[in-house]
PDB file of N, CA and C in Angstrom:
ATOM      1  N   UNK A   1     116.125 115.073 142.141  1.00  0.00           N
ATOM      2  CA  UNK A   1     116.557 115.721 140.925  1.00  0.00           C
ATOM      3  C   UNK A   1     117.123 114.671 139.974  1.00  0.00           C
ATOM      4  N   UNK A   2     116.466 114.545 138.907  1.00  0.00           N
ATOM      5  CA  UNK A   2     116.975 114.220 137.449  1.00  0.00           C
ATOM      6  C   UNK A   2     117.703 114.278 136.525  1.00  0.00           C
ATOM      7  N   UNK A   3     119.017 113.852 135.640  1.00  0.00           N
ATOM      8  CA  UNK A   3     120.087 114.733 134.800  1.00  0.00           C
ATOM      9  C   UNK A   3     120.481 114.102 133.972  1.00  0.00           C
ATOM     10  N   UNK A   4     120.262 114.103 132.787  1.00  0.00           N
ATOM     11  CA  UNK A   4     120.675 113.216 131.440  1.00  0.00           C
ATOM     12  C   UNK A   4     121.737 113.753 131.527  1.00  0.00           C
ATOM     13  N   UNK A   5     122.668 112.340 131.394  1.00  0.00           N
ATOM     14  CA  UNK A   5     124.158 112.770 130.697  1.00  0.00           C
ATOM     15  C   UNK A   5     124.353 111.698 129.700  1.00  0.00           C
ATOM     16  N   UNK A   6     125.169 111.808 128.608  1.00  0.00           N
ATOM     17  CA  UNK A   6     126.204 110.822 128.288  1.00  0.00           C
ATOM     18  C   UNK A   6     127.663 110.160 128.352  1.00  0.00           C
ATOM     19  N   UNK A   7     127.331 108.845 129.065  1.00  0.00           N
ATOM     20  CA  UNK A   7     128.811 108.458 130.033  1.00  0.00           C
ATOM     21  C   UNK A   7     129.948 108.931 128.208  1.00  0.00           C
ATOM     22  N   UNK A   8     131.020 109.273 129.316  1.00  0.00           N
ATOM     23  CA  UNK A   8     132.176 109.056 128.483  1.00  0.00           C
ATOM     24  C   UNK A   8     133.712 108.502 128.987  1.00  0.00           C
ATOM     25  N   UNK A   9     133.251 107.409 129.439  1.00  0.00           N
ATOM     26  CA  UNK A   9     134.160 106.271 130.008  1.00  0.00           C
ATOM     27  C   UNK A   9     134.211 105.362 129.199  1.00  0.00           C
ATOM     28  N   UNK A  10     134.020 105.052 128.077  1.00  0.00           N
ATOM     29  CA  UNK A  10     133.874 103.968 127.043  1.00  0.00           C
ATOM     30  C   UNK A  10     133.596 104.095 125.727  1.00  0.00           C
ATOM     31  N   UNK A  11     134.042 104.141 124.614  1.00  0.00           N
ATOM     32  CA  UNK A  11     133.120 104.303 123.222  1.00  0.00           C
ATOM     33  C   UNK A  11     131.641 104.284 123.013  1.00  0.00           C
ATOM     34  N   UNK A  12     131.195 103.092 124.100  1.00  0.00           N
ATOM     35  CA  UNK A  12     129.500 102.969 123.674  1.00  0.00           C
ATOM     36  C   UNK A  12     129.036 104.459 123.937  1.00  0.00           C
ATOM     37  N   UNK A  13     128.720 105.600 124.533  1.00  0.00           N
ATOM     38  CA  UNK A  13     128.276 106.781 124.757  1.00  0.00           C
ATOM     39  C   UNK A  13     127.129 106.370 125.682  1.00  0.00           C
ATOM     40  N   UNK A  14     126.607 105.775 126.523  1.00  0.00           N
ATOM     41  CA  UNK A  14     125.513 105.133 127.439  1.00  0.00           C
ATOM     42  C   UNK A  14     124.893 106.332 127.522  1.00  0.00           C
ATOM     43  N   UNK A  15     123.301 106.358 127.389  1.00  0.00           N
ATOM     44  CA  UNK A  15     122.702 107.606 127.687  1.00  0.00           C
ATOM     45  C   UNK A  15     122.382 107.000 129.353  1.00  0.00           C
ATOM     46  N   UNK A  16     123.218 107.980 130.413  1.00  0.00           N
ATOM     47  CA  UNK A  16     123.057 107.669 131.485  1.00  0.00           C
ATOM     48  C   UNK A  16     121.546 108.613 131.979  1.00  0.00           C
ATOM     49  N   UNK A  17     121.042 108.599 132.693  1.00  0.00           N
ATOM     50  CA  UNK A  17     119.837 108.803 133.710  1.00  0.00           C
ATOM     51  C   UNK A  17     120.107 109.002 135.207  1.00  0.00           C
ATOM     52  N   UNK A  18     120.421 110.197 135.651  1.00  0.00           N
ATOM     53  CA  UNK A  18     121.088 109.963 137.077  1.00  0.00           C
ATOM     54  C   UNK A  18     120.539 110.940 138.390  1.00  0.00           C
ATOM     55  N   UNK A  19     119.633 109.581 138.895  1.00  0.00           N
ATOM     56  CA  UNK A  19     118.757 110.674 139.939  1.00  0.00           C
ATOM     57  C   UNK A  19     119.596 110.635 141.492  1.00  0.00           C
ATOM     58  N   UNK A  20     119.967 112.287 141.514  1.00  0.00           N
ATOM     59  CA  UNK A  20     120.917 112.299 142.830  1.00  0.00           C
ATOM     60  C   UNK A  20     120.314 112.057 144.136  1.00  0.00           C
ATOM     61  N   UNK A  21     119.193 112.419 144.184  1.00  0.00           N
ATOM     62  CA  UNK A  21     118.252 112.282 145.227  1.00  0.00           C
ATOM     63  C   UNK A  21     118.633 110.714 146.297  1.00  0.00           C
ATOM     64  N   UNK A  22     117.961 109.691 144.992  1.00  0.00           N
ATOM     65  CA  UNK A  22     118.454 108.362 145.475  1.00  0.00           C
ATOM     66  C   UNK A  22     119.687 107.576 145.166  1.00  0.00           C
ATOM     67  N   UNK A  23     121.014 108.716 144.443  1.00  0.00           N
ATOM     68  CA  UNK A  23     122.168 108.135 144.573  1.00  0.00           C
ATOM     69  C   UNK A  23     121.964 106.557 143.147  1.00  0.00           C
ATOM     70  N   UNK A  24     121.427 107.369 142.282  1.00  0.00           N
ATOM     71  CA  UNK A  24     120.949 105.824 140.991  1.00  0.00           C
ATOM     72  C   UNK A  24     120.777 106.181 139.804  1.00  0.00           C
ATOM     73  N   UNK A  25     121.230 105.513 139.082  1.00  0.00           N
ATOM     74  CA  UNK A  25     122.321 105.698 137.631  1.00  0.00           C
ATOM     75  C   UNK A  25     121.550 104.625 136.902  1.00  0.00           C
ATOM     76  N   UNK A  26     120.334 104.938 136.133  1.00  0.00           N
ATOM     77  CA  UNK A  26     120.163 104.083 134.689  1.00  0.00           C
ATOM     78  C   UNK A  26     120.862 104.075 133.834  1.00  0.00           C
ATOM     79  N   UNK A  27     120.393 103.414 132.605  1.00  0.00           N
ATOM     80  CA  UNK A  27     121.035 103.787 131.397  1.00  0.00           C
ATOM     81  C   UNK A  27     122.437 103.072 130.609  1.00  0.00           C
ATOM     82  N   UNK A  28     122.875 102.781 131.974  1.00  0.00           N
ATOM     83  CA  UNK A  28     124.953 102.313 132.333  1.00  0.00           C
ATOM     84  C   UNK A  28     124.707 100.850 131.513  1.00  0.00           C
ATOM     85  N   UNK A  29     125.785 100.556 130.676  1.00  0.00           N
ATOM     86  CA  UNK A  29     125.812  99.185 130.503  1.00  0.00           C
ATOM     87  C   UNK A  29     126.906  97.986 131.209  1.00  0.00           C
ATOM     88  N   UNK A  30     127.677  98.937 131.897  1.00  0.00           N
ATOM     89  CA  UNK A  30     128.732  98.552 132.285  1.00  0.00           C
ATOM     90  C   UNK A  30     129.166  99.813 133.933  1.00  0.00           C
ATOM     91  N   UNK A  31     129.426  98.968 134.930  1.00  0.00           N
ATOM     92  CA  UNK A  31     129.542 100.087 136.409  1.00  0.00           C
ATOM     93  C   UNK A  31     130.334 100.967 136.584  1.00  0.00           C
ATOM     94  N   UNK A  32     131.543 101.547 135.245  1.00  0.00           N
ATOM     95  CA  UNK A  32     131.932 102.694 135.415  1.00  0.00           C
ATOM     96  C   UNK A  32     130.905 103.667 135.058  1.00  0.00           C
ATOM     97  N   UNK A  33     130.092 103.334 133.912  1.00  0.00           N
ATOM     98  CA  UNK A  33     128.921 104.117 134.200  1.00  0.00           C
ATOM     99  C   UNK A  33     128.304 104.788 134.710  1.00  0.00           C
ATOM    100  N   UNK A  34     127.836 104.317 136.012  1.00  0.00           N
ATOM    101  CA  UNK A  34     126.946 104.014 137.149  1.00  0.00           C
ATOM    102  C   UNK A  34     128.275 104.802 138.221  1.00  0.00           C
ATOM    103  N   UNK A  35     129.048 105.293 138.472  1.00  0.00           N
ATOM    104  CA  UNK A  35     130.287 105.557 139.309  1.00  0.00           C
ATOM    105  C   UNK A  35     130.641 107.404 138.503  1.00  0.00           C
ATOM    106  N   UNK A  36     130.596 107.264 137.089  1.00  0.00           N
ATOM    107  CA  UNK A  36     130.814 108.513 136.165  1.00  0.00           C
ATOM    108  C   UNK A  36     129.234 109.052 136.256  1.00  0.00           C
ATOM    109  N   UNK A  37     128.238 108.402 136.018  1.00  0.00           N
ATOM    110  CA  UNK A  37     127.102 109.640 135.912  1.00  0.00           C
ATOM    111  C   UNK A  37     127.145 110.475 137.946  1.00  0.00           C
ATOM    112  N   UNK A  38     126.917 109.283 138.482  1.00  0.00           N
ATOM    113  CA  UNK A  38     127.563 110.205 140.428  1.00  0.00           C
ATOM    114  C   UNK A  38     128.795 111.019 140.163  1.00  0.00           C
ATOM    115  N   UNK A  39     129.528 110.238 139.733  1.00  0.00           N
ATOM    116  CA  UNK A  39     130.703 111.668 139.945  1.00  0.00           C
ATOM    117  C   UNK A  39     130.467 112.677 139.073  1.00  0.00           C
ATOM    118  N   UNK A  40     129.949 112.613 138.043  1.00  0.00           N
ATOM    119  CA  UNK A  40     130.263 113.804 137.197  1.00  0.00           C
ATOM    120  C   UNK A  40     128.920 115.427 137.912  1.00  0.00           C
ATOM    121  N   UNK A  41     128.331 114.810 138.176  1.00  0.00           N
ATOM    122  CA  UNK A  41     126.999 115.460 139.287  1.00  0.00           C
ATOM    123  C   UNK A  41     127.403 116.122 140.356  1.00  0.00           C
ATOM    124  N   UNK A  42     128.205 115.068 141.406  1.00  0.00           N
ATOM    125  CA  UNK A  42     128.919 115.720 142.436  1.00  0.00           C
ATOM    126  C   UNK A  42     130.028 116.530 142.725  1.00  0.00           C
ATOM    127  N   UNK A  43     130.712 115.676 141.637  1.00  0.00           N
ATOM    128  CA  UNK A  43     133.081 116.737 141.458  1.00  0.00           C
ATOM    129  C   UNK A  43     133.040 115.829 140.118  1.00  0.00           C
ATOM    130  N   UNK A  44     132.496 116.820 139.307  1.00  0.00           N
ATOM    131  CA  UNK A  44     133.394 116.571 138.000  1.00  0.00           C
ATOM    132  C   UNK A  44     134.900 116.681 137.910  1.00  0.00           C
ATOM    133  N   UNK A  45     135.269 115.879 137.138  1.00  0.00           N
ATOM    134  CA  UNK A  45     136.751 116.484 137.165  1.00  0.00           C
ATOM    135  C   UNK A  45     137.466 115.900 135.916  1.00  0.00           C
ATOM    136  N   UNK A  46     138.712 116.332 135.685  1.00  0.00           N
ATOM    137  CA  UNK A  46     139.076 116.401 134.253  1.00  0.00           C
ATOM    138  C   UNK A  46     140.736 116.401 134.167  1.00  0.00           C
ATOM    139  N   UNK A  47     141.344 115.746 132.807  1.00  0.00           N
ATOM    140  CA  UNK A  47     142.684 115.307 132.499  1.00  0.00           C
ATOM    141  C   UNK A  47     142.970 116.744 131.846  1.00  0.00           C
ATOM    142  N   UNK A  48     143.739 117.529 131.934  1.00  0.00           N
ATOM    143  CA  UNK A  48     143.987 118.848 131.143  1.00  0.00           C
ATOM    144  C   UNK A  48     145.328 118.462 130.420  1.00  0.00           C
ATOM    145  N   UNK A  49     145.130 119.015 129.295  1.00  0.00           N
ATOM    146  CA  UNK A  49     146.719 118.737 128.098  1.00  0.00           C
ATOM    147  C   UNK A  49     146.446 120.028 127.703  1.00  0.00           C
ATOM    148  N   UNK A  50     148.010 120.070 127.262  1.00  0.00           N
ATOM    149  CA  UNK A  50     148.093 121.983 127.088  1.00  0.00           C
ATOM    150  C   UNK A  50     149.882 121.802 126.478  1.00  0.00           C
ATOM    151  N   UNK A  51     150.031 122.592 126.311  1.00  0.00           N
ATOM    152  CA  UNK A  51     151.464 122.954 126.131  1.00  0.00           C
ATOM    153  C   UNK A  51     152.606 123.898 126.803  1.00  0.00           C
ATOM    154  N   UNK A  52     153.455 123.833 127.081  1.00  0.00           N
ATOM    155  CA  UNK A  52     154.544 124.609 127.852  1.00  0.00           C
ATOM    156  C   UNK A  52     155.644 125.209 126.239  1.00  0.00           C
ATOM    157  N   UNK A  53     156.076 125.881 126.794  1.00  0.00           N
ATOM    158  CA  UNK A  53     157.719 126.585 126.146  1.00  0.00           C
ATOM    159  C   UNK A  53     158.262 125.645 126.430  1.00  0.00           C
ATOM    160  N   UNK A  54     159.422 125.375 125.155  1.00  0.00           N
ATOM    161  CA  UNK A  54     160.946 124.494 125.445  1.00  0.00           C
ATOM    162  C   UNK A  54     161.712 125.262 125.227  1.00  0.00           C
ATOM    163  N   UNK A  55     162.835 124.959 124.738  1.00  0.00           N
ATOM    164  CA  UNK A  55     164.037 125.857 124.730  1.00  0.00           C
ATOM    165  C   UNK A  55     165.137 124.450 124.255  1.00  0.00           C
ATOM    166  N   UNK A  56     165.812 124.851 123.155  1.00  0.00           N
ATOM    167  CA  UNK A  56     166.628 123.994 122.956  1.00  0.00           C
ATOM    168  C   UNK A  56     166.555 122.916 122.382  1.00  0.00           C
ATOM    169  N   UNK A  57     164.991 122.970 121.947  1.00  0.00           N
ATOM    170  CA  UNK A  57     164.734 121.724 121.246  1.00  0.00           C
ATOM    171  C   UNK A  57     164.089 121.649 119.547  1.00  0.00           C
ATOM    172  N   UNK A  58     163.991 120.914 118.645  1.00  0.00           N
ATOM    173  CA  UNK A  58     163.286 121.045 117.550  1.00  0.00           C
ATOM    174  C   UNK A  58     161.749 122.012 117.442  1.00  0.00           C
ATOM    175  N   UNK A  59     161.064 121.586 118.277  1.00  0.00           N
ATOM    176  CA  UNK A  59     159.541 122.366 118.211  1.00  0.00           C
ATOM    177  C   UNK A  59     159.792 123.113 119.665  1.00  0.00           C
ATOM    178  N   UNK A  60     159.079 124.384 119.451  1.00  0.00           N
ATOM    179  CA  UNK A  60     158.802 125.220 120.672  1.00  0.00           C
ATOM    180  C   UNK A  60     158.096 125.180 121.153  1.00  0.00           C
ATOM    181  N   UNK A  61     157.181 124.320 121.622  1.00  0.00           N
ATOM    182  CA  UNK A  61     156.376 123.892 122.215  1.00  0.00           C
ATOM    183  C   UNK A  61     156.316 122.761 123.275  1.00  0.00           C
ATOM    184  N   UNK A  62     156.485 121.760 124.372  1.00  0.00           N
ATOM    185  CA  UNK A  62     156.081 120.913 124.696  1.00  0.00           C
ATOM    186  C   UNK A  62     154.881 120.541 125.122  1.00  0.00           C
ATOM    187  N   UNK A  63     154.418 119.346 124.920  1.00  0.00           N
ATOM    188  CA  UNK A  63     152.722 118.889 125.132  1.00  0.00           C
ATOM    189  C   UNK A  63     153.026 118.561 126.771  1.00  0.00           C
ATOM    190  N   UNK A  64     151.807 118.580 127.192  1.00  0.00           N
ATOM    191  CA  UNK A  64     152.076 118.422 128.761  1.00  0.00           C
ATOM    192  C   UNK A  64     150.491 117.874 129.303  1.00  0.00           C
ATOM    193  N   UNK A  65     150.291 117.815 130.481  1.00  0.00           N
ATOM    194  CA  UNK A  65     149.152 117.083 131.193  1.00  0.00           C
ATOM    195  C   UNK A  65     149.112 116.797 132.273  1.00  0.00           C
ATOM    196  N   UNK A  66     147.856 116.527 132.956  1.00  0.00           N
ATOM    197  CA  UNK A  66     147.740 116.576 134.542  1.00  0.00           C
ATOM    198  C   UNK A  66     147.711 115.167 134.178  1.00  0.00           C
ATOM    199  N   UNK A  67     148.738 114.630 135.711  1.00  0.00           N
ATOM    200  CA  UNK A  67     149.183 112.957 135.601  1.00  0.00           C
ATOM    201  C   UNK A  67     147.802 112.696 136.163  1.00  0.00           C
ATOM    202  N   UNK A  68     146.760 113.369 136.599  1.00  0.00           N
ATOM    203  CA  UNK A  68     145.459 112.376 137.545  1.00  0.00           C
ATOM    204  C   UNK A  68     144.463 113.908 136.954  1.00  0.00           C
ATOM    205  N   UNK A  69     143.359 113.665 136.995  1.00  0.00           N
ATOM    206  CA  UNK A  69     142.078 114.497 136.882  1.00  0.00           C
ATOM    207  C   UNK A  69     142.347 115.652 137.972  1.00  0.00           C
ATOM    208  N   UNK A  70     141.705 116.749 137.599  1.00  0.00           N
ATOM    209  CA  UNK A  70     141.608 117.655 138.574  1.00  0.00           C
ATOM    210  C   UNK A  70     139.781 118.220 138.478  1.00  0.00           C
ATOM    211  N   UNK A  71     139.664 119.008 139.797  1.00  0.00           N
ATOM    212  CA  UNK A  71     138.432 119.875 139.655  1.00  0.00           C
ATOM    213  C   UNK A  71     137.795 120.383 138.258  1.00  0.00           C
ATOM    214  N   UNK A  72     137.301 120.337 137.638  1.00  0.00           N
ATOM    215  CA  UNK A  72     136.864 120.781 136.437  1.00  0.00           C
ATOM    216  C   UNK A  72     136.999 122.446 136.504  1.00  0.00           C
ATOM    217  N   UNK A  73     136.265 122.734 138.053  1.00  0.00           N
ATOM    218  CA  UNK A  73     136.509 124.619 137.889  1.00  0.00           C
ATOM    219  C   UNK A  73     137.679 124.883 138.303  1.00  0.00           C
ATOM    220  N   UNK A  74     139.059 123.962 137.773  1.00  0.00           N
ATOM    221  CA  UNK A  74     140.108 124.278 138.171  1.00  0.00           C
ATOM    222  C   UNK A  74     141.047 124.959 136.694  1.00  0.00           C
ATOM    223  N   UNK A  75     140.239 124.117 135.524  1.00  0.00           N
ATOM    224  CA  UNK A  75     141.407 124.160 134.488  1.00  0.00           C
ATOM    225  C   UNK A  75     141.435 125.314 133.901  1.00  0.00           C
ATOM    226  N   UNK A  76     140.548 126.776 134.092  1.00  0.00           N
ATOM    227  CA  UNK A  76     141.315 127.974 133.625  1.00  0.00           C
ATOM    228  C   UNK A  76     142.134 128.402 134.495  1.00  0.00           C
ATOM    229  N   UNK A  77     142.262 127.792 135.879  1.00  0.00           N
ATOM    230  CA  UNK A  77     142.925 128.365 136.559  1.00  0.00           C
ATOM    231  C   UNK A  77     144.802 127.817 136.015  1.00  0.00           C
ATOM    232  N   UNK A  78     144.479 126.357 135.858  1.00  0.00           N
ATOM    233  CA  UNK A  78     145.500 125.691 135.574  1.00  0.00           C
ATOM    234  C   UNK A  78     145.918 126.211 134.365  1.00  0.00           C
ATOM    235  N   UNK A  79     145.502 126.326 132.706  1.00  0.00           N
ATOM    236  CA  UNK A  79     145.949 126.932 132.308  1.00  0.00           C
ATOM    237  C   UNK A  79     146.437 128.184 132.033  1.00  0.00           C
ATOM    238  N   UNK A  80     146.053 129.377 132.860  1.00  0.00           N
ATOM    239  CA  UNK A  80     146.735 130.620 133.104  1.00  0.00           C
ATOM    240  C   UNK A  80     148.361 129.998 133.588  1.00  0.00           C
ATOM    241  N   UNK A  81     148.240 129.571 134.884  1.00  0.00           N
ATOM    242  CA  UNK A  81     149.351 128.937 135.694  1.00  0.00           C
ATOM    243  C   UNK A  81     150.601 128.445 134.538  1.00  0.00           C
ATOM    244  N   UNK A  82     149.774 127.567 133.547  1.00  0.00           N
ATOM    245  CA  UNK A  82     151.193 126.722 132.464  1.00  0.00           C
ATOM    246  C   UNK A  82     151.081 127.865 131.181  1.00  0.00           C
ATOM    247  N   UNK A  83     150.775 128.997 131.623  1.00  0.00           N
ATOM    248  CA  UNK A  83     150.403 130.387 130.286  1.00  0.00           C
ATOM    249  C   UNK A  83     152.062 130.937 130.112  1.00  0.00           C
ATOM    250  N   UNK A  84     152.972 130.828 131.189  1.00  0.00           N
ATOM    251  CA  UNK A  84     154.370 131.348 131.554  1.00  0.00           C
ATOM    252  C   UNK A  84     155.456 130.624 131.746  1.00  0.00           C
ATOM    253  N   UNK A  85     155.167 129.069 132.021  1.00  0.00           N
ATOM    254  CA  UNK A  85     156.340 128.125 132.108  1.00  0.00           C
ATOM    255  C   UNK A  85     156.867 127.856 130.963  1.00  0.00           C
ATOM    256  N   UNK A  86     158.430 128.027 130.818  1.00  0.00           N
ATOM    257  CA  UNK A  86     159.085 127.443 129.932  1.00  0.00           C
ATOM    258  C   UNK A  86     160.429 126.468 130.808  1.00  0.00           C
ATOM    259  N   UNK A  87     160.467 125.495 130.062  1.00  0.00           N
ATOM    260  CA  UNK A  87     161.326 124.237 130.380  1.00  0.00           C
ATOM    261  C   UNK A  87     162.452 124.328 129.418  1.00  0.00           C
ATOM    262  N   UNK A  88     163.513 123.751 129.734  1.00  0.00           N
ATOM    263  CA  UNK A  88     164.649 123.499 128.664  1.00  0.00           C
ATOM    264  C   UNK A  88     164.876 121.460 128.285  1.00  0.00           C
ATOM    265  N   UNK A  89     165.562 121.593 127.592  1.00  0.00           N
ATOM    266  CA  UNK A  89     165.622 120.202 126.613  1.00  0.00           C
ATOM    267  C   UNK A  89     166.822 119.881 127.204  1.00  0.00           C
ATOM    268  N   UNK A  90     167.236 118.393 127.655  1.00  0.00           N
ATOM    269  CA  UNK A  90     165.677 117.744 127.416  1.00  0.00           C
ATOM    270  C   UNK A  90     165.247 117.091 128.138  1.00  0.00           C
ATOM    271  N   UNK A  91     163.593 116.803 127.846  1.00  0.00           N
ATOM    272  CA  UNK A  91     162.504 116.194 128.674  1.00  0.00           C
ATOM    273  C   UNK A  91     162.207 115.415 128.251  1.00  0.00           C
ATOM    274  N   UNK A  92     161.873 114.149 129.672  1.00  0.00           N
ATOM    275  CA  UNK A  92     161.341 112.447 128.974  1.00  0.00           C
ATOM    276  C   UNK A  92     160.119 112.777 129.278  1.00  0.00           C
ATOM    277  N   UNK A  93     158.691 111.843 128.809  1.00  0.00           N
ATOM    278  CA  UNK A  93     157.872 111.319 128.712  1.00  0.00           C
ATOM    279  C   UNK A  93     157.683 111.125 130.475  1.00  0.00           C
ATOM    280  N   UNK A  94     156.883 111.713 130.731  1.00  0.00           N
ATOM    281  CA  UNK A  94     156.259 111.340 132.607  1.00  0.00           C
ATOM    282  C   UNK A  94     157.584 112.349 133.292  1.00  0.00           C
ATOM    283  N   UNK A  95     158.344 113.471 132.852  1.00  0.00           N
ATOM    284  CA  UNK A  95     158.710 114.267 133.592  1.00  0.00           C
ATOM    285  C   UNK A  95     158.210 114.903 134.302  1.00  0.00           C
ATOM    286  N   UNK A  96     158.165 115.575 135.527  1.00  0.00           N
ATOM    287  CA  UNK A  96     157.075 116.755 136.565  1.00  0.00           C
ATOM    288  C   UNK A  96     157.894 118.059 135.577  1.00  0.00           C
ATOM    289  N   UNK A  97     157.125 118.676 135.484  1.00  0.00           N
ATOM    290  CA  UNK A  97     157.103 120.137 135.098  1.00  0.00           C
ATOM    291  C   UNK A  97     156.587 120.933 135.898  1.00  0.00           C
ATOM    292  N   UNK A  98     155.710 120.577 136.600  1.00  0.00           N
ATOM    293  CA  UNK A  98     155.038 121.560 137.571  1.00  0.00           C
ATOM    294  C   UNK A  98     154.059 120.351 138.764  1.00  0.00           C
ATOM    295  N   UNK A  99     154.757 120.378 140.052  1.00  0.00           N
ATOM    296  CA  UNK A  99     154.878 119.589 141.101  1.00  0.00           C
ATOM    297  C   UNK A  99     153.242 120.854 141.454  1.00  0.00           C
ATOM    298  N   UNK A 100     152.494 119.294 142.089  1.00  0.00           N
ATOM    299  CA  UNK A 100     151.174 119.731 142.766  1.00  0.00           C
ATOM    300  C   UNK A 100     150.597 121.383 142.172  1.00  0.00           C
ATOM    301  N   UNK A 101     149.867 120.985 141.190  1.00  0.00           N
ATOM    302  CA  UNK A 101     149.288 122.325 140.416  1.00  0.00           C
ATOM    303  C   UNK A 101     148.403 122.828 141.232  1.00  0.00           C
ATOM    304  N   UNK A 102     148.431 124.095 141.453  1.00  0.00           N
ATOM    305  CA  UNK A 102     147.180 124.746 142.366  1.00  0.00           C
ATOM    306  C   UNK A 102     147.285 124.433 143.613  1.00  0.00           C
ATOM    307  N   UNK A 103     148.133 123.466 144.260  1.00  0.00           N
ATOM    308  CA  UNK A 103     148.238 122.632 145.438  1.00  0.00           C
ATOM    309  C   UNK A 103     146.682 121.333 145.429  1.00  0.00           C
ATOM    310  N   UNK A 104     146.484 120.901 144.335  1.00  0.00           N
ATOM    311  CA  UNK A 104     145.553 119.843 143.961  1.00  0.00           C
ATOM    312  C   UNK A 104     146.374 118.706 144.683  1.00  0.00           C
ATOM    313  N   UNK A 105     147.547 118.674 144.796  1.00  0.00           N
ATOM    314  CA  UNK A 105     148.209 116.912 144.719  1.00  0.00           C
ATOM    315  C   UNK A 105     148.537 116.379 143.356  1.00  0.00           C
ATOM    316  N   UNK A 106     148.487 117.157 142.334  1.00  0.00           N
ATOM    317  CA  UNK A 106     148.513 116.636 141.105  1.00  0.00           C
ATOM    318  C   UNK A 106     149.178 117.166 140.291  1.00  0.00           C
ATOM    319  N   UNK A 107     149.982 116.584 139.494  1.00  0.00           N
ATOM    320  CA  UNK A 107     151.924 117.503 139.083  1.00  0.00           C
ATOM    321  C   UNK A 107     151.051 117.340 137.333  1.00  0.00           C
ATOM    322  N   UNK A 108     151.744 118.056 136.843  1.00  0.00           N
ATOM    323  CA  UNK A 108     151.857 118.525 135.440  1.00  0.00           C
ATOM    324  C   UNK A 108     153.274 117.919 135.100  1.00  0.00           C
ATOM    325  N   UNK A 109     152.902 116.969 133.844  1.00  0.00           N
ATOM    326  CA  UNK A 109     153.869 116.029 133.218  1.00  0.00           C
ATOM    327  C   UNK A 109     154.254 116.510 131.771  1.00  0.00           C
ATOM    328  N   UNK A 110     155.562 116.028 131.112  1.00  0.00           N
ATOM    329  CA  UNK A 110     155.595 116.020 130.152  1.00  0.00           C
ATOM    330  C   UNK A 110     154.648 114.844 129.359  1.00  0.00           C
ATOM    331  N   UNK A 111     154.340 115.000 128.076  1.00  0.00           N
ATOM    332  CA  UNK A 111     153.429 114.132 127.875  1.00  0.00           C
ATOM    333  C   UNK A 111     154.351 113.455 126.587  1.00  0.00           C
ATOM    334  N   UNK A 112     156.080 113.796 126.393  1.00  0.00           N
ATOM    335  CA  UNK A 112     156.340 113.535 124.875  1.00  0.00           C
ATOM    336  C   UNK A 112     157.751 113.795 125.099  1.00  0.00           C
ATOM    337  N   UNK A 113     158.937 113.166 124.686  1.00  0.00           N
ATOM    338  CA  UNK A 113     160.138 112.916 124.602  1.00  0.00           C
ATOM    339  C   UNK A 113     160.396 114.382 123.890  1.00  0.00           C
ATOM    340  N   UNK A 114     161.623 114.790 124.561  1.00  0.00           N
ATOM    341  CA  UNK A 114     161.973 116.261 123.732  1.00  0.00           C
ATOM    342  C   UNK A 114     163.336 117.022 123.627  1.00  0.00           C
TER     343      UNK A 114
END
């Protein structure tokens, strides 16, 4: 099996070529390439930013984010999950807001001084 993608590990946009069959990645100009067209085929996965409730602070909002990629068919799950959290002020930059999301291994950070 055959699957045009375009890498997006880099500005260039590499039109990758990625036959799973034999595990081989044209197209790549550079070997994250060649590493992103396999993974994205096998476990895509993805940085989610979103926002939480504050309390106590200038904007009602805080920006937030998964500190590492998660499952791709994870992030409606993840954002329902951060649909109800509210935090109070104040929060640094790389705070946990929400320790191992989904039980992934992967905490939800503040992404912004508040």
């Amino acid at each position: 099996m055959e699957k045009e993608l375009i890498c997006i590990c880099c500005p260039m946009g590499c039109h990758l070529k990625v036959n799973l069959d034999e595990k081989k990645v044209t197209g790549n100009t550079c070997p994250r390439g060649a590493a992103y067209g396999i993974n994205e085929l096998t476990n895509p996965v993805r940085v989610v930013t979103s926002t939480v409730k504050i309390n106590g602070a200038i904007h009602r909002v805080l920006p937030v984010k998964t500190k590492e990629p998660i499952k791709k068919e994870l992030i409606f799950k993840c954002m329902e999950a951060l649909r109800d959290v509210e935090v109070n002020s104040p929060v640094k930059v790389g705070d946990v807001i929400i320790e191992n999301i989904l039980g992934t291994g992967v905490d939800i950070v503040a992404a912004r001084n508040m």
